[in-house]
Protein backbone atom coordinates (compact mmCIF):
# COMPACT_ATOMS: atom_id res chain seq x y z
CA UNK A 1 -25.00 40.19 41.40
CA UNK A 2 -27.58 39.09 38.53
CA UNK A 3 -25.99 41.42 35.95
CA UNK A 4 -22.24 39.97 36.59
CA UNK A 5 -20.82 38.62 33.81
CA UNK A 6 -17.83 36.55 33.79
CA UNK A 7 -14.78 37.60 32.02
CA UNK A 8 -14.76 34.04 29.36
CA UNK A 9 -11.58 31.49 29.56
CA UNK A 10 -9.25 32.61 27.40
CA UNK A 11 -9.49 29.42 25.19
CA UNK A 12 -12.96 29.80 24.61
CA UNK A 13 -12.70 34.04 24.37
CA UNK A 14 -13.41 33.68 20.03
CA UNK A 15 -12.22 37.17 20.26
CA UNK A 16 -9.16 36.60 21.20
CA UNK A 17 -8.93 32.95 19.45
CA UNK A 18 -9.39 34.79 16.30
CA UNK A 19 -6.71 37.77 16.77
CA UNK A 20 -3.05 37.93 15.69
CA UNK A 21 -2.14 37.11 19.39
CA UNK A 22 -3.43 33.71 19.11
CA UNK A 23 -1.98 32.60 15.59
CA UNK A 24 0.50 30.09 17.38
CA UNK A 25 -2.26 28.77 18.99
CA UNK A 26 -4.41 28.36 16.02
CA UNK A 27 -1.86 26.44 14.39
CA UNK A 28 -1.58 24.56 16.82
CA UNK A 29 -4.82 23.60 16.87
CA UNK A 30 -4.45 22.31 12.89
CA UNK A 31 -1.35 19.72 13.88
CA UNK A 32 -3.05 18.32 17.54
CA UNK A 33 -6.84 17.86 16.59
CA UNK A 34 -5.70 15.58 13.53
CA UNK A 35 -2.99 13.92 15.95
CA UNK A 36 -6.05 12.78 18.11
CA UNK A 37 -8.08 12.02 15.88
CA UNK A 38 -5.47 9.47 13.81
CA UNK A 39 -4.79 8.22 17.23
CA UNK A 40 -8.54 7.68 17.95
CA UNK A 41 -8.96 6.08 14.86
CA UNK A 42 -5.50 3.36 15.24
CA UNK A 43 -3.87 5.43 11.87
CA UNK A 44 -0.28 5.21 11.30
CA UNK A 45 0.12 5.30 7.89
CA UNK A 46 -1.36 7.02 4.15
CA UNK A 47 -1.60 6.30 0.23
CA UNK A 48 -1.93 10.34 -0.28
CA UNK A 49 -3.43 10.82 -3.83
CA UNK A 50 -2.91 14.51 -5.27
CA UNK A 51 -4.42 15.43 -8.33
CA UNK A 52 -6.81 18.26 -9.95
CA UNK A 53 -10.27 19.22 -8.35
CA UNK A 54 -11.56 20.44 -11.92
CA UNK A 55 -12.02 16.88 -13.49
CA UNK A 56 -14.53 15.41 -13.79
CA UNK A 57 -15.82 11.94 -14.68
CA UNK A 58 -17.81 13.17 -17.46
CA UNK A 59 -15.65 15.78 -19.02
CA UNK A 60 -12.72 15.34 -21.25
CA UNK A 61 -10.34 14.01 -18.81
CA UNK A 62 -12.49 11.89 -17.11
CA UNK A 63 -10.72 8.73 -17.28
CA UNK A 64 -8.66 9.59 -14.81
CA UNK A 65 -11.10 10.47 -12.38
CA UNK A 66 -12.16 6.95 -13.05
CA UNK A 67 -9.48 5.40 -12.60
CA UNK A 68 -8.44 7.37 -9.41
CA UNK A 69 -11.12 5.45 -7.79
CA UNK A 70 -10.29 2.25 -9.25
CA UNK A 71 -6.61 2.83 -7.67
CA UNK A 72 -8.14 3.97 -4.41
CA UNK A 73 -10.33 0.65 -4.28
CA UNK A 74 -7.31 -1.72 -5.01
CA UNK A 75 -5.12 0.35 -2.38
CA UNK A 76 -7.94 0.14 -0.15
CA UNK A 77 -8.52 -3.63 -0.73
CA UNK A 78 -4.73 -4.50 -0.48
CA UNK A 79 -4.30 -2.38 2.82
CA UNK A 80 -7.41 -4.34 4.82
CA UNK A 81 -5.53 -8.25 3.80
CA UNK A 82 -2.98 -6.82 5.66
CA UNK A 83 -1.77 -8.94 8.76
CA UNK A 84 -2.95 -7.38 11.64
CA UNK A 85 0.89 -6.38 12.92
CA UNK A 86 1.98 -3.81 10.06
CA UNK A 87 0.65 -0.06 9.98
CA UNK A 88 -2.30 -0.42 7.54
CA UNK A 89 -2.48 2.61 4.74
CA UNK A 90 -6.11 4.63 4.65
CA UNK A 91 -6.72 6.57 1.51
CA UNK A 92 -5.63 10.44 2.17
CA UNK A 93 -6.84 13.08 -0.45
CA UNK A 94 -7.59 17.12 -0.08
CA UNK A 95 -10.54 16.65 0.69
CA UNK A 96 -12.20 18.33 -2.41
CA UNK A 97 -13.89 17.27 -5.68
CA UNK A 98 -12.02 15.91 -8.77
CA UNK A 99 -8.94 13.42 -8.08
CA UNK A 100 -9.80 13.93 -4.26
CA UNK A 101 -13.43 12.94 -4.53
CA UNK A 102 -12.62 9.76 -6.91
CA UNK A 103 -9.89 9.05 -3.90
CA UNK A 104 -12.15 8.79 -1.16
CA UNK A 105 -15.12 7.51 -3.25
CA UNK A 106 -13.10 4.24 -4.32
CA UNK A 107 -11.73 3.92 -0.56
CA UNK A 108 -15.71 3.68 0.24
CA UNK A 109 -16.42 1.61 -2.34
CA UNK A 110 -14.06 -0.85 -0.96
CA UNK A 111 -15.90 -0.66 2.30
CA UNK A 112 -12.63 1.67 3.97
CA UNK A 113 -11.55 4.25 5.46
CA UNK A 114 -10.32 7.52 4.11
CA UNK A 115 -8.68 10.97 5.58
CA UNK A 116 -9.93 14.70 3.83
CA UNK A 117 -7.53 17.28 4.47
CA UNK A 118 -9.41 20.34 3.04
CA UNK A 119 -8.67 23.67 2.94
CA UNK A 120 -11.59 26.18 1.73
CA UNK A 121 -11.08 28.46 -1.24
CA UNK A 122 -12.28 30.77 -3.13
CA UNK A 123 -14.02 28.41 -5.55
CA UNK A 124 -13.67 24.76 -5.71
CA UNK A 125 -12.56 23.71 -2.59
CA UNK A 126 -15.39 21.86 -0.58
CA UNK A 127 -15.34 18.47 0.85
CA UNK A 128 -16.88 15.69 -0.77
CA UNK A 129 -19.11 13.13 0.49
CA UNK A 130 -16.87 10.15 0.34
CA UNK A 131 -14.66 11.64 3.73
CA UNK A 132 -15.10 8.53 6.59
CA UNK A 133 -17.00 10.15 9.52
CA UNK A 134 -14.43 11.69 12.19
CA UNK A 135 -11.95 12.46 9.36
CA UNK A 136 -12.69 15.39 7.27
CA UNK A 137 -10.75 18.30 8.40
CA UNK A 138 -10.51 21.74 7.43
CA UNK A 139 -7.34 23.64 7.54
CA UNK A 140 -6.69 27.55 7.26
CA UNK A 141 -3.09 27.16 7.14
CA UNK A 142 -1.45 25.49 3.84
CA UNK A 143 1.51 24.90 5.61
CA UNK A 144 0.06 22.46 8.50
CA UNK A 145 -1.98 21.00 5.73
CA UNK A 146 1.53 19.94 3.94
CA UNK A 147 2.45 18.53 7.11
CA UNK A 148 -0.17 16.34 7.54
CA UNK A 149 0.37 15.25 4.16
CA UNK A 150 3.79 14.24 4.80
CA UNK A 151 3.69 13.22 7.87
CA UNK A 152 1.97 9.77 7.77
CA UNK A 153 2.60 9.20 3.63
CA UNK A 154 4.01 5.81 3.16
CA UNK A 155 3.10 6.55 -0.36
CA UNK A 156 1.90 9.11 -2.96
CA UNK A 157 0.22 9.24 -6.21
CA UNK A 158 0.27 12.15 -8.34
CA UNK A 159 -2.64 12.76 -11.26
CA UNK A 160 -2.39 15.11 -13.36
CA UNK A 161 -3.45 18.91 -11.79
CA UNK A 162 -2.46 22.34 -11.83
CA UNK A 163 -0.33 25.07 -9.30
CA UNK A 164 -1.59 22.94 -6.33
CA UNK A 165 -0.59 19.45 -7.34
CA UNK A 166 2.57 20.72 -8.53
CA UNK A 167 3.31 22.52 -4.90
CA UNK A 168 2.43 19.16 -3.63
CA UNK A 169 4.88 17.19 -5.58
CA UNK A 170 7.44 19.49 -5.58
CA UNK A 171 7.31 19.60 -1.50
CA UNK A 172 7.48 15.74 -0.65
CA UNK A 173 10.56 15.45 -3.39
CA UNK A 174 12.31 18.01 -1.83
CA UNK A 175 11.97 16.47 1.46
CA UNK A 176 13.13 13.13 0.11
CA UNK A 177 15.82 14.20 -1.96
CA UNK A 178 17.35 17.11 0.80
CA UNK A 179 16.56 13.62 3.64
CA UNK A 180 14.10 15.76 5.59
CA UNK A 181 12.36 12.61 4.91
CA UNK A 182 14.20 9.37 6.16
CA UNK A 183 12.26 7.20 4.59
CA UNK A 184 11.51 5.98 1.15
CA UNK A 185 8.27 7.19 0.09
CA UNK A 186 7.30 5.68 -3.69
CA UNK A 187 5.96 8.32 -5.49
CA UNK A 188 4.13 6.90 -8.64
CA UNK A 189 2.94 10.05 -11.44
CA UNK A 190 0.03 8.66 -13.01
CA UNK A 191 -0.69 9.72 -16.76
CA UNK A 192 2.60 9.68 -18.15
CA UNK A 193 2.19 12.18 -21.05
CA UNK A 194 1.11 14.47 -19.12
CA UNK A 195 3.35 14.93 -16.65
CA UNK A 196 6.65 14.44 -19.22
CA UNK A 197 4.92 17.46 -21.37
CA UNK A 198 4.00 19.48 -17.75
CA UNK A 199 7.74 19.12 -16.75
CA UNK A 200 10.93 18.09 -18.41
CA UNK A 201 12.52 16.60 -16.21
CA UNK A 202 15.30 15.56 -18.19
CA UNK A 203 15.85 19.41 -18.61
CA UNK A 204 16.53 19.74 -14.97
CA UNK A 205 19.23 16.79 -15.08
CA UNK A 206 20.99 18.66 -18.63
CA UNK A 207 20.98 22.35 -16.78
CA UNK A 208 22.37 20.42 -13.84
CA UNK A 209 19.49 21.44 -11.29
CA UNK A 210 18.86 17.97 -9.94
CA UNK A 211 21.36 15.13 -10.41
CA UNK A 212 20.45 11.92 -12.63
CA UNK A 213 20.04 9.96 -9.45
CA UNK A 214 17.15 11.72 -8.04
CA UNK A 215 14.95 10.58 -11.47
CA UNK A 216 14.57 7.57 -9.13
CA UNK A 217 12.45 9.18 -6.50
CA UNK A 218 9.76 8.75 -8.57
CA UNK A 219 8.00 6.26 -11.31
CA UNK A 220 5.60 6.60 -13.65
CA UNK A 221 1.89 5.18 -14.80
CA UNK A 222 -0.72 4.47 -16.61
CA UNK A 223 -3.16 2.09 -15.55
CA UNK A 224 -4.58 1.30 -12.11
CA UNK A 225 -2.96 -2.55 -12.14
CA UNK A 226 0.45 -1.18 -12.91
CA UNK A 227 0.10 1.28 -10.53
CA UNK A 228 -1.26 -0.95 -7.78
CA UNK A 229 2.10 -2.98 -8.56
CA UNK A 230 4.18 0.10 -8.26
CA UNK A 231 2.93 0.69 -4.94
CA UNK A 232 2.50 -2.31 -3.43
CA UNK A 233 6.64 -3.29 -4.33
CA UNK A 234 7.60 0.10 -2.77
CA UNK A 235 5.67 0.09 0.46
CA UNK A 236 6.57 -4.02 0.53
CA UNK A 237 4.68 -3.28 3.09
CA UNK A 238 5.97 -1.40 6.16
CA UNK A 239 5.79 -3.31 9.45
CA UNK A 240 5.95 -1.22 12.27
CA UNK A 241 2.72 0.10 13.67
CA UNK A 242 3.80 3.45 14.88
CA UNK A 243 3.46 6.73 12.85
CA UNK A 244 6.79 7.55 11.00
CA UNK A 245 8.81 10.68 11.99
CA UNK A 246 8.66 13.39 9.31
CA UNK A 247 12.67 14.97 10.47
CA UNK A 248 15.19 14.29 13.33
CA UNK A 249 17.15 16.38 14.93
CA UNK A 250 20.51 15.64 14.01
CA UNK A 251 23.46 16.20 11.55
CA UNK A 252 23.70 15.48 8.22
CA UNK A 253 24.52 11.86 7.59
CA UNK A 254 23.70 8.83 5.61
CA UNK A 255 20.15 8.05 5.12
CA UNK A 256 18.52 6.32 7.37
CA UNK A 257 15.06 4.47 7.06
């Protein structure tokens, strides 16, 4: 009877946590241990700031990575004066270096919280130091790290990045301009020569792939204070204290917030 092992639980079998069998549960995993953890923590709302991991505060672009922090800080500062009956908005980056890093690290310089949603690759994905204890998580799947993006953003800033930021971008307008999103999520694109020599977005309303109208989803900037001012009118500021719904299940219909 010494030498009898037990057969392990199937939840903590690795073996069979790791295998092809067990994906659903795996992703899973990546939507509930967030969900308790926001929960834990009283959040029910985000400023998500999306930008490059390969600037840097002393290289050539480094303003921005400067003033990425500065924004973070005023959204930070802004959020805690909050009355203590609307959903208060914590700092939420990817977690990594760059834009991400000078996130978190002004959301700590204003004495606040901030979420990391990182995802490792190949090279310059790892999280920075800034993350607030009990909210640094690493994802596997892109797809449930999109979600979590989404799902609490009351608003986003975009700086200026690469594929990834882009992806980013391109996923939250799509769910606001197709409604998967029922709720009005400024979107402010900071550094606005970049981003009108990245994409021409006029050229999408001439060729008739997006309509004049949705031009409107987002706004541009080019300083922290006007950004701060972009934000703070578009959130003006939300007042219930439960997290938003991402999509309902329902027909198609007039908007709804």
């Amino acid at each position: 009877m010494d030498d009898f092992k037990r057969t392990p639980l199937a939840y903590k079998n690795e073996s069979f946590l790791d295998s092809d069998d067990a994906r659903p549960l795996r992703i899973l995993s990546e939507y509930l241990q967030p969900l308790y953890a926001f929960g834990r923590e009283q959040i029910c709302g985000t400023v998500v700031f999306f930008g490059s991991a390969r600037l840097r505060p002393d290289g050539p672009l480094g303003r921005y990575y400067h003033e990425a922090r500065e924004l973070a800080r005023l959204v930070t500062l802004w959020s805690k004066d909050l009355s203590g009956d609307v959903c208060h908005c914590v700092v939420c980056t990817g977690g990594g270096g760059g834009i991400m890093e000078a996130a978190n690290r002004g959301a700590a310089d204003a004495n606040g919280k901030s979420i990391g949603l990182n995802i490792g690759l190949p090279h310059e994905q790892r999280p920075n130091a800034f993350i607030s204890p009990g909210l640094s998580f690493e994802f596997h799947y892109f797809f449930m790290r999109k979600l979590w993006f989404a799902h609490l953003a009351r608003a986003l800033v975009v700086f200026p990045g690469g594929f990834g930021t882009l992806d980013e971008l391109s996923e939250i307008l799509t769910l606001m301009q197709t409604e998967k999103i029922q709720r009005r999520i400024p979107i402010v694109l900071y550094g606005s020569a970049y981003w009108n020599e990245i994409v021409d977005f006029q050229a999408l309303v001439r060729h008739g792939m997006i309509d004049a109208a949705d031009l409107s989803l987002f706004r541009f900037a080019d300083d922290p204070a006007s950004a701060m001012g972009l934000l703070r009118a578009g959130m003006s500021p939300p007042v219930e204290t439960r997290a938003p719904a991402i999509a309902h299940s329902c027909t198609p219909g007039p908007a709804r917030s």
